[in-house]
PDB file of N, CA and C in Angstrom:
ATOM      1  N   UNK A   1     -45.820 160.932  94.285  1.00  0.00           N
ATOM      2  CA  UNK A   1     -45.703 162.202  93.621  1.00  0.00           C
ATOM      3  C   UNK A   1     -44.785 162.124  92.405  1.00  0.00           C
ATOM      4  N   UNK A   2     -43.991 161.291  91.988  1.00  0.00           N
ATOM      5  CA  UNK A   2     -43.504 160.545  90.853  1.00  0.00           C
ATOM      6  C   UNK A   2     -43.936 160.890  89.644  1.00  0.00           C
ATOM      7  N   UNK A   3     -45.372 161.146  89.672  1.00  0.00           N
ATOM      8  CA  UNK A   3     -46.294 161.316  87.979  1.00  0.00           C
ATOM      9  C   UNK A   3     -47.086 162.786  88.232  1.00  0.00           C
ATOM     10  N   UNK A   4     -46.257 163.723  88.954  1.00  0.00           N
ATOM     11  CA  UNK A   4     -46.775 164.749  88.838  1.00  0.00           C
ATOM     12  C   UNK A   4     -46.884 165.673  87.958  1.00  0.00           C
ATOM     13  N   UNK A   5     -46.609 165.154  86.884  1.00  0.00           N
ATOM     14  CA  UNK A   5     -46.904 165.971  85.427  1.00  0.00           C
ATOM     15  C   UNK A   5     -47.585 164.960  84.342  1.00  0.00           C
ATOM     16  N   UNK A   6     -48.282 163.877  85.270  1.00  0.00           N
ATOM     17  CA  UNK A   6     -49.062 162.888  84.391  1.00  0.00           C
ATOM     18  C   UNK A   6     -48.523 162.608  82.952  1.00  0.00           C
ATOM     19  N   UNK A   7     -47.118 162.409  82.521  1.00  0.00           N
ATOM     20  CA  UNK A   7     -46.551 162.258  81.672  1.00  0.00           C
ATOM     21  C   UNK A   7     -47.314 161.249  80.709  1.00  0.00           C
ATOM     22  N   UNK A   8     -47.668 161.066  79.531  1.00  0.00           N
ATOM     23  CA  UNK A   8     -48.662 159.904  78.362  1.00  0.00           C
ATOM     24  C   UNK A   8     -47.154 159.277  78.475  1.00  0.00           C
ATOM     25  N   UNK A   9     -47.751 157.594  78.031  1.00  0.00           N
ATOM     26  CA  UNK A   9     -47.080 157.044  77.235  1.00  0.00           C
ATOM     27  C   UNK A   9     -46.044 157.178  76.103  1.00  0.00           C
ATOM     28  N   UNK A  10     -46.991 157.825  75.516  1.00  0.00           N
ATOM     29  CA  UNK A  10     -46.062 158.559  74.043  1.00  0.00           C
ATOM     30  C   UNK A  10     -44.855 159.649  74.730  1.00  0.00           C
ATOM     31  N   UNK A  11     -45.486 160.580  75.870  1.00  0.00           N
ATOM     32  CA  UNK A  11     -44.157 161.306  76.214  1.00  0.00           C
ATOM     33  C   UNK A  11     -42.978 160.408  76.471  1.00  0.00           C
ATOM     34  N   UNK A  12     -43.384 159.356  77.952  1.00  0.00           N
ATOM     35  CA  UNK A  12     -42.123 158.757  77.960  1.00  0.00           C
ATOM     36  C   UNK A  12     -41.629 158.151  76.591  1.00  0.00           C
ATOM     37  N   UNK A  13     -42.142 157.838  75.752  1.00  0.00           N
ATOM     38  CA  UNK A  13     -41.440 156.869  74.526  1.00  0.00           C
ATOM     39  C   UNK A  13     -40.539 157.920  73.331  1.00  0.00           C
ATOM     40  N   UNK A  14     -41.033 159.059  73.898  1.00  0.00           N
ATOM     41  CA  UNK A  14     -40.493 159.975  72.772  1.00  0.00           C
ATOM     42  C   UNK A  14     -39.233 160.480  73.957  1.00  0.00           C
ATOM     43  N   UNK A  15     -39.451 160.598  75.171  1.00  0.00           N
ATOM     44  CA  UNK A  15     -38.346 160.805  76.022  1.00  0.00           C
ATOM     45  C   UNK A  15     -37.227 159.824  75.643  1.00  0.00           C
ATOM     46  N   UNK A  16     -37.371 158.480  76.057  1.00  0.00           N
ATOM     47  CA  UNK A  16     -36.543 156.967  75.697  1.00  0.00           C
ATOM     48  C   UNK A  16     -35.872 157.375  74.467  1.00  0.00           C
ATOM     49  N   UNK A  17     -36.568 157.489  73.461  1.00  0.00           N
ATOM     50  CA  UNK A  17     -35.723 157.946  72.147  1.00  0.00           C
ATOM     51  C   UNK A  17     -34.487 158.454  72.139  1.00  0.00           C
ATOM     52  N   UNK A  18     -35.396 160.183  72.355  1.00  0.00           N
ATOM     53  CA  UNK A  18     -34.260 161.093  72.190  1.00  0.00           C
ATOM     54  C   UNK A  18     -33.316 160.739  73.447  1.00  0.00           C
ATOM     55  N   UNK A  19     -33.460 160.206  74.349  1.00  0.00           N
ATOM     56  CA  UNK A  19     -31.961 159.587  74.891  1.00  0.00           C
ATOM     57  C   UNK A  19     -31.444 158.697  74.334  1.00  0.00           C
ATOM     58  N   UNK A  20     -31.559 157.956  73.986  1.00  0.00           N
ATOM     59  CA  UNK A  20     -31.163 156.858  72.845  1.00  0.00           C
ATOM     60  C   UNK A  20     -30.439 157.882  71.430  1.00  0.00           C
ATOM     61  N   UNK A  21     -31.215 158.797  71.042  1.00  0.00           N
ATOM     62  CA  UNK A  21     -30.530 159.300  69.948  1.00  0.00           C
ATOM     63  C   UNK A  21     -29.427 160.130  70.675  1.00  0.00           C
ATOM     64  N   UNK A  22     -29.142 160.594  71.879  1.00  0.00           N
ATOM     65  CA  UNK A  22     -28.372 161.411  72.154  1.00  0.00           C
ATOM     66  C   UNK A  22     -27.090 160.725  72.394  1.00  0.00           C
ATOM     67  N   UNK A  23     -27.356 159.119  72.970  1.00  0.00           N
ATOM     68  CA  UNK A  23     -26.389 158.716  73.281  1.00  0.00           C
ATOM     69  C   UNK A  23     -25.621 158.047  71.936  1.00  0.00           C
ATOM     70  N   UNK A  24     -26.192 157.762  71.003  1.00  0.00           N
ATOM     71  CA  UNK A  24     -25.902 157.597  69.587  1.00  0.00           C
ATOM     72  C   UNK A  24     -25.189 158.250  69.149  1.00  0.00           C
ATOM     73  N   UNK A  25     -25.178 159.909  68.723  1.00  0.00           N
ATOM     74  CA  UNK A  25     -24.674 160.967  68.500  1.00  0.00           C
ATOM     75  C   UNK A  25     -23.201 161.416  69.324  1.00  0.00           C
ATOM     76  N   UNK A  26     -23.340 160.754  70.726  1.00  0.00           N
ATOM     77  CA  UNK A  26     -22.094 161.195  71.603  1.00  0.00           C
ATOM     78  C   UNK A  26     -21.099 160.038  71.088  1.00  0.00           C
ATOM     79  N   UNK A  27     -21.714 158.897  70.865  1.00  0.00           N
ATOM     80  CA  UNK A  27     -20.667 157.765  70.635  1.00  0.00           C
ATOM     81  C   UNK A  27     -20.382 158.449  69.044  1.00  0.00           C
ATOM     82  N   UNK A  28     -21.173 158.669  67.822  1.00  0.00           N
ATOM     83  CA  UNK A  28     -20.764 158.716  66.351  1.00  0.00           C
ATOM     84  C   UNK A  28     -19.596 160.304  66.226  1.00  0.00           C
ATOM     85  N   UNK A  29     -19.751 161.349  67.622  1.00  0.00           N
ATOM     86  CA  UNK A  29     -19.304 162.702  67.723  1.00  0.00           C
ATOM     87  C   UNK A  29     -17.555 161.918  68.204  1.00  0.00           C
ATOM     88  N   UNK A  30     -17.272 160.548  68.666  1.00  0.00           N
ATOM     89  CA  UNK A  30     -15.847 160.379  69.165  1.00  0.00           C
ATOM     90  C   UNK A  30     -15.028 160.272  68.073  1.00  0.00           C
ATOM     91  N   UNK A  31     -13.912 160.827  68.338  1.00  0.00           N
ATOM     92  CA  UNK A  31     -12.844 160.639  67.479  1.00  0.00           C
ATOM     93  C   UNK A  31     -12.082 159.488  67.222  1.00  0.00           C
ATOM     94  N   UNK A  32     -11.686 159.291  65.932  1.00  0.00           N
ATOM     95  CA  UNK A  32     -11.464 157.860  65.142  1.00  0.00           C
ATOM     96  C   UNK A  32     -10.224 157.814  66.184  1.00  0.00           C
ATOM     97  N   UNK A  33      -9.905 156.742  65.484  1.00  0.00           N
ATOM     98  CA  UNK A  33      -9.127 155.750  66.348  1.00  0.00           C
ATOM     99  C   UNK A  33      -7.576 156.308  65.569  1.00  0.00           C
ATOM    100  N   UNK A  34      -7.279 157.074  64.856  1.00  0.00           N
ATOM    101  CA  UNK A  34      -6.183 157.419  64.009  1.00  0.00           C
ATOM    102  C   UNK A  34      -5.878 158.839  64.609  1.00  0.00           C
ATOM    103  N   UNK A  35      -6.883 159.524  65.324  1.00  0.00           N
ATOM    104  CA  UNK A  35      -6.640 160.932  65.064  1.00  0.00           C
ATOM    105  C   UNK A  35      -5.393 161.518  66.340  1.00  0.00           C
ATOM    106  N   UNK A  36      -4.885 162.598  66.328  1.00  0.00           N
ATOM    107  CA  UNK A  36      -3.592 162.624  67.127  1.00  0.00           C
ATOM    108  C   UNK A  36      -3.713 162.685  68.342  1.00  0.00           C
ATOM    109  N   UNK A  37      -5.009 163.454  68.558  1.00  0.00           N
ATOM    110  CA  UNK A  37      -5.256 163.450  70.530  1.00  0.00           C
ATOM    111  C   UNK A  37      -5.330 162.135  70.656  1.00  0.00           C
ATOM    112  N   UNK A  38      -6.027 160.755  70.238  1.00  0.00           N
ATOM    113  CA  UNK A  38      -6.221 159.863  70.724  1.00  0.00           C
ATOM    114  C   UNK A  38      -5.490 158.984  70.635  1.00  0.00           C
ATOM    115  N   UNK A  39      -4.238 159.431  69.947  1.00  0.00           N
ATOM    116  CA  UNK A  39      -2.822 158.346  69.810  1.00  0.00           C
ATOM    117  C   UNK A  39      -1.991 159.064  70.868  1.00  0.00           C
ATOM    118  N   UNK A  40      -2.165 160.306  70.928  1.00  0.00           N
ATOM    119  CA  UNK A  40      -1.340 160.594  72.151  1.00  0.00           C
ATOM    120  C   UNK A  40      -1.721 160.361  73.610  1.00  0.00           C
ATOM    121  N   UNK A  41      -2.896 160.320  73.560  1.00  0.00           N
ATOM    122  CA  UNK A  41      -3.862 159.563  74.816  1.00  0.00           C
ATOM    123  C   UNK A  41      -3.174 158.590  75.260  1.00  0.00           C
ATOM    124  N   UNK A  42      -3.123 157.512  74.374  1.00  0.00           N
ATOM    125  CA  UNK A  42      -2.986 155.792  73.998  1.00  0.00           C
ATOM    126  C   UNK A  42      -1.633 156.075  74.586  1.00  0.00           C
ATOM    127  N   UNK A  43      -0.692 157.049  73.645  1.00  0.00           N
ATOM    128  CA  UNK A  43       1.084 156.916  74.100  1.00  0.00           C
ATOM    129  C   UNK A  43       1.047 157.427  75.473  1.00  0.00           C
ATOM    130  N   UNK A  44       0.412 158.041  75.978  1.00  0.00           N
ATOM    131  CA  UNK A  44      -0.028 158.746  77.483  1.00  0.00           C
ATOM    132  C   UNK A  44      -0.409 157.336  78.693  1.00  0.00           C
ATOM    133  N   UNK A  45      -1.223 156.874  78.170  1.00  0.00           N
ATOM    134  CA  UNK A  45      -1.319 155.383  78.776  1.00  0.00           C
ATOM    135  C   UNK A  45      -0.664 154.506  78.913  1.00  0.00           C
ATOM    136  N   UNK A  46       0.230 154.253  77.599  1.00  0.00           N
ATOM    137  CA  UNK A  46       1.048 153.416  77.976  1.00  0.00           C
ATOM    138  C   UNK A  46       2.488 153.683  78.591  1.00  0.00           C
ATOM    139  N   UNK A  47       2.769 155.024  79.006  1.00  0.00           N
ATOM    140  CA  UNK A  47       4.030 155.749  79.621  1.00  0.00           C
ATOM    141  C   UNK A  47       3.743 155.492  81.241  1.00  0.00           C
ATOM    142  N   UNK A  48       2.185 155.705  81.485  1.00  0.00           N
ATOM    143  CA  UNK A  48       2.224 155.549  82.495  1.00  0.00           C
ATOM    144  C   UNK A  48       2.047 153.888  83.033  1.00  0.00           C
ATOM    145  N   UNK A  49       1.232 153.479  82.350  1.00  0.00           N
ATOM    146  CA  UNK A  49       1.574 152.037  82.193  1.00  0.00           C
ATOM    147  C   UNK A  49       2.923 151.256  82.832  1.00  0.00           C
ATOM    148  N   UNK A  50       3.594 151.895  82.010  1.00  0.00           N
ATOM    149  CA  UNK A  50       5.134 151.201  81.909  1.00  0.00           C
ATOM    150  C   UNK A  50       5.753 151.511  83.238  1.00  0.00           C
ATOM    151  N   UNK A  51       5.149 153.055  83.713  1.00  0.00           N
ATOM    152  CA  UNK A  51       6.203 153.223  84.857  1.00  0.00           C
ATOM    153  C   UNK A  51       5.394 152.744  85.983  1.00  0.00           C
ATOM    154  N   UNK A  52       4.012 152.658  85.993  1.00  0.00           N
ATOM    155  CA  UNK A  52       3.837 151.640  87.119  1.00  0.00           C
ATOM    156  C   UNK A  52       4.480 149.862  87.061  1.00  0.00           C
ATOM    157  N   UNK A  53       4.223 149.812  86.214  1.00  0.00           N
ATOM    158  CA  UNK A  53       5.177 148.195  86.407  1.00  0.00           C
ATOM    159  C   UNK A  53       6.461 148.139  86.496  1.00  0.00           C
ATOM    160  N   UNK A  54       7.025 149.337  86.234  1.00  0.00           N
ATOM    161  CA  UNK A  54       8.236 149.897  86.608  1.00  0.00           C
ATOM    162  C   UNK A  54       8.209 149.730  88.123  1.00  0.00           C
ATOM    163  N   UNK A  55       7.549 150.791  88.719  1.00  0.00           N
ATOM    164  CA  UNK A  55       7.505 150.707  90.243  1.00  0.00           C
ATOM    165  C   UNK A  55       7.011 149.886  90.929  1.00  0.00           C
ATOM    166  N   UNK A  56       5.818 149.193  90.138  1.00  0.00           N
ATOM    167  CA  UNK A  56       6.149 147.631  90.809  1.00  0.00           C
ATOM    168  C   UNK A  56       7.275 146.808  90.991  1.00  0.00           C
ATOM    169  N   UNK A  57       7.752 146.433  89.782  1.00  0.00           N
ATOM    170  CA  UNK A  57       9.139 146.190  89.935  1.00  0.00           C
ATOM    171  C   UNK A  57      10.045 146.388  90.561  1.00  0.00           C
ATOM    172  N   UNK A  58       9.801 147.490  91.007  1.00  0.00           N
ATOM    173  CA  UNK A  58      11.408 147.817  92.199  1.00  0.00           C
ATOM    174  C   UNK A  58      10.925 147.515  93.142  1.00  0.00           C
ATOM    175  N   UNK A  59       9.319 147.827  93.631  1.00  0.00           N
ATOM    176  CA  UNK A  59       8.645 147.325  95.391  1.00  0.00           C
ATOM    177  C   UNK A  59       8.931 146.018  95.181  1.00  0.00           C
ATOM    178  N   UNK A  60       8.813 144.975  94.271  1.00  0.00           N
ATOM    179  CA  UNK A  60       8.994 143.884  94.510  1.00  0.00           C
ATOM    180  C   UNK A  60      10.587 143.646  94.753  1.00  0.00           C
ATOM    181  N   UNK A  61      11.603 143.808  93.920  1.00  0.00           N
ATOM    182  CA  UNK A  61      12.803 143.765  94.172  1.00  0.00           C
ATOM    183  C   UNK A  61      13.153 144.032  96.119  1.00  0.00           C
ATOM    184  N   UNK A  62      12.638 145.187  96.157  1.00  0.00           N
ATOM    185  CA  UNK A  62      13.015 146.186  97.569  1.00  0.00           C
ATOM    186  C   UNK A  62      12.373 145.197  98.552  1.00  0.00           C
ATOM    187  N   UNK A  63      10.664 143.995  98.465  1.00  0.00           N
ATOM    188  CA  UNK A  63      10.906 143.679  99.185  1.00  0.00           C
ATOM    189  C   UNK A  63      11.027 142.352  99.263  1.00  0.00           C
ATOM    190  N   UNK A  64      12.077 141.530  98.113  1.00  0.00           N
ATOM    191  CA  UNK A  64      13.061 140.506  97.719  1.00  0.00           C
ATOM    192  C   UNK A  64      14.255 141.225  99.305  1.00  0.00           C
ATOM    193  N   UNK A  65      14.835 142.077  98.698  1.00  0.00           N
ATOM    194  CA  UNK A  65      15.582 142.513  99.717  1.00  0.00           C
ATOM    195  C   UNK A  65      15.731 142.700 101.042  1.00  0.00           C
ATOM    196  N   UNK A  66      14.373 142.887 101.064  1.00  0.00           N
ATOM    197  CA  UNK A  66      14.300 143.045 102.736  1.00  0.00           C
ATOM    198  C   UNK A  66      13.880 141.862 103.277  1.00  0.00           C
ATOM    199  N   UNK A  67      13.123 140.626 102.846  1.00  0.00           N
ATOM    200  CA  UNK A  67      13.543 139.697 102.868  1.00  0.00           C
ATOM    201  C   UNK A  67      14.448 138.645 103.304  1.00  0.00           C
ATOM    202  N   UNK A  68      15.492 138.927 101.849  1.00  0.00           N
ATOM    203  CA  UNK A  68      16.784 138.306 102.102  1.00  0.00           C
ATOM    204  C   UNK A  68      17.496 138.405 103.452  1.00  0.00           C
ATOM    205  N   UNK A  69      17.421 140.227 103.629  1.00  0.00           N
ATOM    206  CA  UNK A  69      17.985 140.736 104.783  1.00  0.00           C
ATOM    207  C   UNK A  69      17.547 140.313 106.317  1.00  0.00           C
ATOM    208  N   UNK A  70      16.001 140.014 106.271  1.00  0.00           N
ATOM    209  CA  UNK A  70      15.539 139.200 107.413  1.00  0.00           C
ATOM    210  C   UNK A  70      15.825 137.740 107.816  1.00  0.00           C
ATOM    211  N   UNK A  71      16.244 137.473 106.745  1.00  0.00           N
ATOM    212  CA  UNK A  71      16.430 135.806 106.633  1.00  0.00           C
ATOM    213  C   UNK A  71      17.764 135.614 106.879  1.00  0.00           C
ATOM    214  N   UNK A  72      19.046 136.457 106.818  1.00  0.00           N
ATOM    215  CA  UNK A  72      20.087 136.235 107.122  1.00  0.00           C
ATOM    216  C   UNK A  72      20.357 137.046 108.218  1.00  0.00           C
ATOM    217  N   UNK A  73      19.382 137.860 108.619  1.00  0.00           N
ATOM    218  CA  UNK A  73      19.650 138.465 110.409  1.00  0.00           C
ATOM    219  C   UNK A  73      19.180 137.252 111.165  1.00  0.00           C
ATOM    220  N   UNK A  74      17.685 136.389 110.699  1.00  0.00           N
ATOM    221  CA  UNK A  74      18.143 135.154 111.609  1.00  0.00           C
ATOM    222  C   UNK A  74      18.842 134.493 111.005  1.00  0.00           C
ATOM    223  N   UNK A  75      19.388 133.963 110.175  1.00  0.00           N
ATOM    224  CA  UNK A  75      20.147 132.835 110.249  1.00  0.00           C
ATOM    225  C   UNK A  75      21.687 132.894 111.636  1.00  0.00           C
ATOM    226  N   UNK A  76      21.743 134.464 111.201  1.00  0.00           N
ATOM    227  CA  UNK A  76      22.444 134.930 112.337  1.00  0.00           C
ATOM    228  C   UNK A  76      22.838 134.892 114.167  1.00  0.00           C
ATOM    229  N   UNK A  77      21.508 135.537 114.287  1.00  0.00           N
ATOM    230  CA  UNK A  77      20.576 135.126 115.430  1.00  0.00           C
ATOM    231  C   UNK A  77      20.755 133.534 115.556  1.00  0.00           C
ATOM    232  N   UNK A  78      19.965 132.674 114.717  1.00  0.00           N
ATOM    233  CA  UNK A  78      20.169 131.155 115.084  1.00  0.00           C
ATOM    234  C   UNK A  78      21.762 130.985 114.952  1.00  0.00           C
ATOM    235  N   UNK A  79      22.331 131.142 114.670  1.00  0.00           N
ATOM    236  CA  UNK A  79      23.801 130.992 114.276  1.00  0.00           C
ATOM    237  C   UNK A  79      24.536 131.186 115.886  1.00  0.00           C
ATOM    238  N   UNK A  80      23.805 132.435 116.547  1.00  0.00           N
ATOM    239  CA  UNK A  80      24.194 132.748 117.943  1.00  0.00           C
ATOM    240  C   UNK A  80      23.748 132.529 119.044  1.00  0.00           C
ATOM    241  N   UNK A  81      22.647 131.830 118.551  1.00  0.00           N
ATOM    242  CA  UNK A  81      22.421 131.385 119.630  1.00  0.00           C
ATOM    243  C   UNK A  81      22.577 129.798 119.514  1.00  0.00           C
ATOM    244  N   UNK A  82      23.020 129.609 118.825  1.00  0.00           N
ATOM    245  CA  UNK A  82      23.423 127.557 119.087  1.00  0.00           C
ATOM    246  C   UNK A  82      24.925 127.625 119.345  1.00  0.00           C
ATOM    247  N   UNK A  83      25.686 128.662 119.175  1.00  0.00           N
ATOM    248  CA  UNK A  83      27.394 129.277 119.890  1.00  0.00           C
ATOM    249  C   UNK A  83      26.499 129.211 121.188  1.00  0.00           C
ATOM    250  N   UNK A  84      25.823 130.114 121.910  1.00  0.00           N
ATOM    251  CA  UNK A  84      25.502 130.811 123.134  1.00  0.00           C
ATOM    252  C   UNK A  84      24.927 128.893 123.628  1.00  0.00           C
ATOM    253  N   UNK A  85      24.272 128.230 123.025  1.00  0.00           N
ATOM    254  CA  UNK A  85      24.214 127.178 123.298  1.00  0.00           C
ATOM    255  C   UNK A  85      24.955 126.015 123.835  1.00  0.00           C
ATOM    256  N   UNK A  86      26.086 125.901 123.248  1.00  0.00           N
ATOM    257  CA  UNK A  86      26.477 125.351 122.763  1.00  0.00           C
ATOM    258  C   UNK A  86      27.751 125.584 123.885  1.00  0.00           C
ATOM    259  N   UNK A  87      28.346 126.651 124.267  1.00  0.00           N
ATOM    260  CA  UNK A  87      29.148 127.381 125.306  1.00  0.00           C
ATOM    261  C   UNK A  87      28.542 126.906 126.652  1.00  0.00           C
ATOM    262  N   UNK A  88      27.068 127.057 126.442  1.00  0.00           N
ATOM    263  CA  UNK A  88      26.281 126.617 127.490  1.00  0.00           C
ATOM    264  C   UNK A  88      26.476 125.399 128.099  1.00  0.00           C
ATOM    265  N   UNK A  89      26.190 124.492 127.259  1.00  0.00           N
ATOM    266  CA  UNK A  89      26.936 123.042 127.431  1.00  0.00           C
ATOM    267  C   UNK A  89      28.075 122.982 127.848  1.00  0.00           C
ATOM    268  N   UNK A  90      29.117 123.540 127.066  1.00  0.00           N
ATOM    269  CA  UNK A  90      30.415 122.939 127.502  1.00  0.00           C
ATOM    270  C   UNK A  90      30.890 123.485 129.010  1.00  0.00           C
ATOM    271  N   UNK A  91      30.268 124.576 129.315  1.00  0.00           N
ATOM    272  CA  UNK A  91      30.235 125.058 130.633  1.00  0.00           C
ATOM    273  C   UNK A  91      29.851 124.096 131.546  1.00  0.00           C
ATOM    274  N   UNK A  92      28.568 123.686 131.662  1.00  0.00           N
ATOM    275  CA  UNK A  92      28.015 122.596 132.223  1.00  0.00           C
ATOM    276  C   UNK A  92      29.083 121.146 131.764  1.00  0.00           C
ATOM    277  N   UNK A  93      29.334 120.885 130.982  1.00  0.00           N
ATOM    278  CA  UNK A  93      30.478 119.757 131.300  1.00  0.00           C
ATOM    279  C   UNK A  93      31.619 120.289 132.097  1.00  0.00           C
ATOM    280  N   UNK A  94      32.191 121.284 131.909  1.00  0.00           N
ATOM    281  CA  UNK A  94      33.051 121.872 132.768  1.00  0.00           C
ATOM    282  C   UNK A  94      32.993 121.940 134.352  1.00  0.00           C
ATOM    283  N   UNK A  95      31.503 122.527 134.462  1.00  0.00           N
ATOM    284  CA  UNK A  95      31.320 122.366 135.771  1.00  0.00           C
ATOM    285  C   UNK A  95      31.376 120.968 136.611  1.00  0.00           C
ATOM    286  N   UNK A  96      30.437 120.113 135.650  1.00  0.00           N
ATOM    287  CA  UNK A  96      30.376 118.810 136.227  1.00  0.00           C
ATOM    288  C   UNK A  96      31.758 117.946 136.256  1.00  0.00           C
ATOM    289  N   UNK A  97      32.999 117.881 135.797  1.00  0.00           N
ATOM    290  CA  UNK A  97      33.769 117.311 135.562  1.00  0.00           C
ATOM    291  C   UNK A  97      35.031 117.958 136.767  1.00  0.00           C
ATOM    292  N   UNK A  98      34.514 119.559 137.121  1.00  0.00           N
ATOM    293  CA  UNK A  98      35.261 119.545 138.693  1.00  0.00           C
ATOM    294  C   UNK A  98      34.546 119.249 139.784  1.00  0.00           C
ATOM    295  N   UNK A  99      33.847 119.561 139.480  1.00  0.00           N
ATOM    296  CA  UNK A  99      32.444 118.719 140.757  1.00  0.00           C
ATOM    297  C   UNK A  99      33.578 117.101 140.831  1.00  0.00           C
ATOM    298  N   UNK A 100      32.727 116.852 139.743  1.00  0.00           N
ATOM    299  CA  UNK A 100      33.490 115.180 140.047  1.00  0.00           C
ATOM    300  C   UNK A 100      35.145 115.279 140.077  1.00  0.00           C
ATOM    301  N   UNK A 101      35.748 115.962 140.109  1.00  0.00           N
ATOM    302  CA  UNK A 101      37.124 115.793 140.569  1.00  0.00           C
ATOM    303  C   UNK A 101      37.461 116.022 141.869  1.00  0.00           C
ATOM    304  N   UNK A 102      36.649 117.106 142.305  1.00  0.00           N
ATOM    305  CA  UNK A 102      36.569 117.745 143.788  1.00  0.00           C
ATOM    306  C   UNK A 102      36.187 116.523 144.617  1.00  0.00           C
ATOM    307  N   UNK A 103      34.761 115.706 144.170  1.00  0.00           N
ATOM    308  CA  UNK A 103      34.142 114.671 144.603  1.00  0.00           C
ATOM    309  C   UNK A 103      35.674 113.605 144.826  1.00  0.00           C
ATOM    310  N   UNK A 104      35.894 113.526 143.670  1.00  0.00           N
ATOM    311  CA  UNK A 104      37.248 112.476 143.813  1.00  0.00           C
ATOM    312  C   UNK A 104      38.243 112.750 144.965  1.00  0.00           C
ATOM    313  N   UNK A 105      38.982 114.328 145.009  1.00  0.00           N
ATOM    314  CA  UNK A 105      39.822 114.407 146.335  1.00  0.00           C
ATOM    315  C   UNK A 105      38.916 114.014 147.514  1.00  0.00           C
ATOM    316  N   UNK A 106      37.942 114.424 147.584  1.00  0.00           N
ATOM    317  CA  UNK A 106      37.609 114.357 148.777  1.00  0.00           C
ATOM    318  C   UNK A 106      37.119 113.056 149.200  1.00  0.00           C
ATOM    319  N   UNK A 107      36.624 112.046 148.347  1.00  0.00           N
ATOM    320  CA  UNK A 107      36.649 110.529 148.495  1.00  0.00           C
ATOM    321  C   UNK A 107      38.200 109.971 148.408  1.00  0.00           C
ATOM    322  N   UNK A 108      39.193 110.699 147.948  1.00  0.00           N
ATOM    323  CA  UNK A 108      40.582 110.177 148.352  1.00  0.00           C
ATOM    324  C   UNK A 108      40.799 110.481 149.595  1.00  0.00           C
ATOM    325  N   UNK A 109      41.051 111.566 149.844  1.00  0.00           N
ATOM    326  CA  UNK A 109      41.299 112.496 151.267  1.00  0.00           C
ATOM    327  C   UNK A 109      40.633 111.434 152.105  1.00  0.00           C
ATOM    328  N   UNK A 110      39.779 111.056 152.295  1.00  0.00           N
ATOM    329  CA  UNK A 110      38.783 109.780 153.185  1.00  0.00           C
ATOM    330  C   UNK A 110      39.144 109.038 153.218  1.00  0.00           C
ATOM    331  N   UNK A 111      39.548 108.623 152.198  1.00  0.00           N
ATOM    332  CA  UNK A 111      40.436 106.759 152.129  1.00  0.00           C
ATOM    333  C   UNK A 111      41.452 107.136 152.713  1.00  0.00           C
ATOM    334  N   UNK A 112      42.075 108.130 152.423  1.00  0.00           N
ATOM    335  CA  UNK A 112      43.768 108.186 152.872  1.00  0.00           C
ATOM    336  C   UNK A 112      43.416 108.433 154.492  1.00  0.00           C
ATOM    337  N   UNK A 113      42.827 109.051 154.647  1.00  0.00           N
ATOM    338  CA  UNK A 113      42.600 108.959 156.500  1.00  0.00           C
ATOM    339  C   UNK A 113      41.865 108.000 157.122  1.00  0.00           C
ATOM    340  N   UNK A 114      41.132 107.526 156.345  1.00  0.00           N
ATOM    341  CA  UNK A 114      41.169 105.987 156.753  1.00  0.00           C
ATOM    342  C   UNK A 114      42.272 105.069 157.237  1.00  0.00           C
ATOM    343  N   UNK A 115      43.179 104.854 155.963  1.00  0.00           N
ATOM    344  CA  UNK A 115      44.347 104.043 156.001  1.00  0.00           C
ATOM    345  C   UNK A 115      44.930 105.148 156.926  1.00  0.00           C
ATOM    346  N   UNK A 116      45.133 106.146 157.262  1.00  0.00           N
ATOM    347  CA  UNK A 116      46.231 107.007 158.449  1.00  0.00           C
ATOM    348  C   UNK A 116      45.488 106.484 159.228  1.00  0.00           C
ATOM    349  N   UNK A 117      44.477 106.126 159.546  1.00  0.00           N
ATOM    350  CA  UNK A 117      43.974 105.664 161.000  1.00  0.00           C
ATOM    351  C   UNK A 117      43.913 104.379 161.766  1.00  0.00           C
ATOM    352  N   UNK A 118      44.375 103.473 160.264  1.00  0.00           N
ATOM    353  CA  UNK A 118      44.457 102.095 160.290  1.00  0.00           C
ATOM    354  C   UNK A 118      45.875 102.133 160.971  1.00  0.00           C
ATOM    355  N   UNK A 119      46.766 102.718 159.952  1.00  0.00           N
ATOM    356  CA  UNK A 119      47.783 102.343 160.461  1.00  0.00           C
ATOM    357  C   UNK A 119      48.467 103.087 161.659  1.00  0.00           C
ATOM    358  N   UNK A 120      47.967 104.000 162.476  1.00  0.00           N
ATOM    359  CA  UNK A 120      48.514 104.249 163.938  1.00  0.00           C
ATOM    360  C   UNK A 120      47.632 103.293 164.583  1.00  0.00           C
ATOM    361  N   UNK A 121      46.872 102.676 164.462  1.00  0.00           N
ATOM    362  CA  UNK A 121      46.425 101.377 165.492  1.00  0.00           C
ATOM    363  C   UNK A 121      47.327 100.640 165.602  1.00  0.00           C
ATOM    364  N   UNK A 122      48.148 100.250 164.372  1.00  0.00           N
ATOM    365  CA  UNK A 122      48.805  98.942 164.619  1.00  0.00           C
ATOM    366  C   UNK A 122      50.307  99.162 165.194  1.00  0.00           C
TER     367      UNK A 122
END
């Protein structure tokens, strides 16, 4: 149902035209490149321009910053936990070093009642 006005050839070609001339006319109807709306346009563009790379600029800064700030909460974190580590250890030498002292009295304590037992025999 597309060609329901059986349009000729010549209509469409005279249609094609006058769109062609219309769009001709809209481009030759724009205002020069000098005139004041279109310099204030231009200064309009580039204000806003500026303040988006403006506000880029600071999101990037802001998240430089937050960043930084993550990177030295762990360094932190790692910082506390190789202390918490590290405490850990020396605890565990601690422990082990009365262990083995305890171990020691009580392998003395043995010998010495040994020798107390030797010597009421004789």
């Amino acid at each position: 149902m597309s060609f329901a006005k059986q349009n000729s050839f010549d209509d469409r070609r005279q249609n094609s035209a006058s769109a062609r001339e219309a769009m001709l006319n809209r481009f030759r109807a724009r205002p020069a490149g000098d005139d004041p709306a279109v310099l204030a346009r231009q200064a309009e563009r580039r204000a806003i321009a500026a303040a988006r790379e403006e506000r880029a600029q600071e999101r990037e800064l802001q998240r430089r910053l937050e960043a930084e700030r993550l990177e030295a909460l762990a360094a932190a974190e790692r910082a506390a936990e190789e202390a918490r580590k590290a405490a850990e250890i020396e605890a565990a030498a601690e422990r082990a070093r009365l262990a083995q002292a305890k171990q020691k009295e009580e392998r003395d304590a043995r010998y010495a009642a040994r020798k107390a037992k030797i010597k009421l025999r004789r």
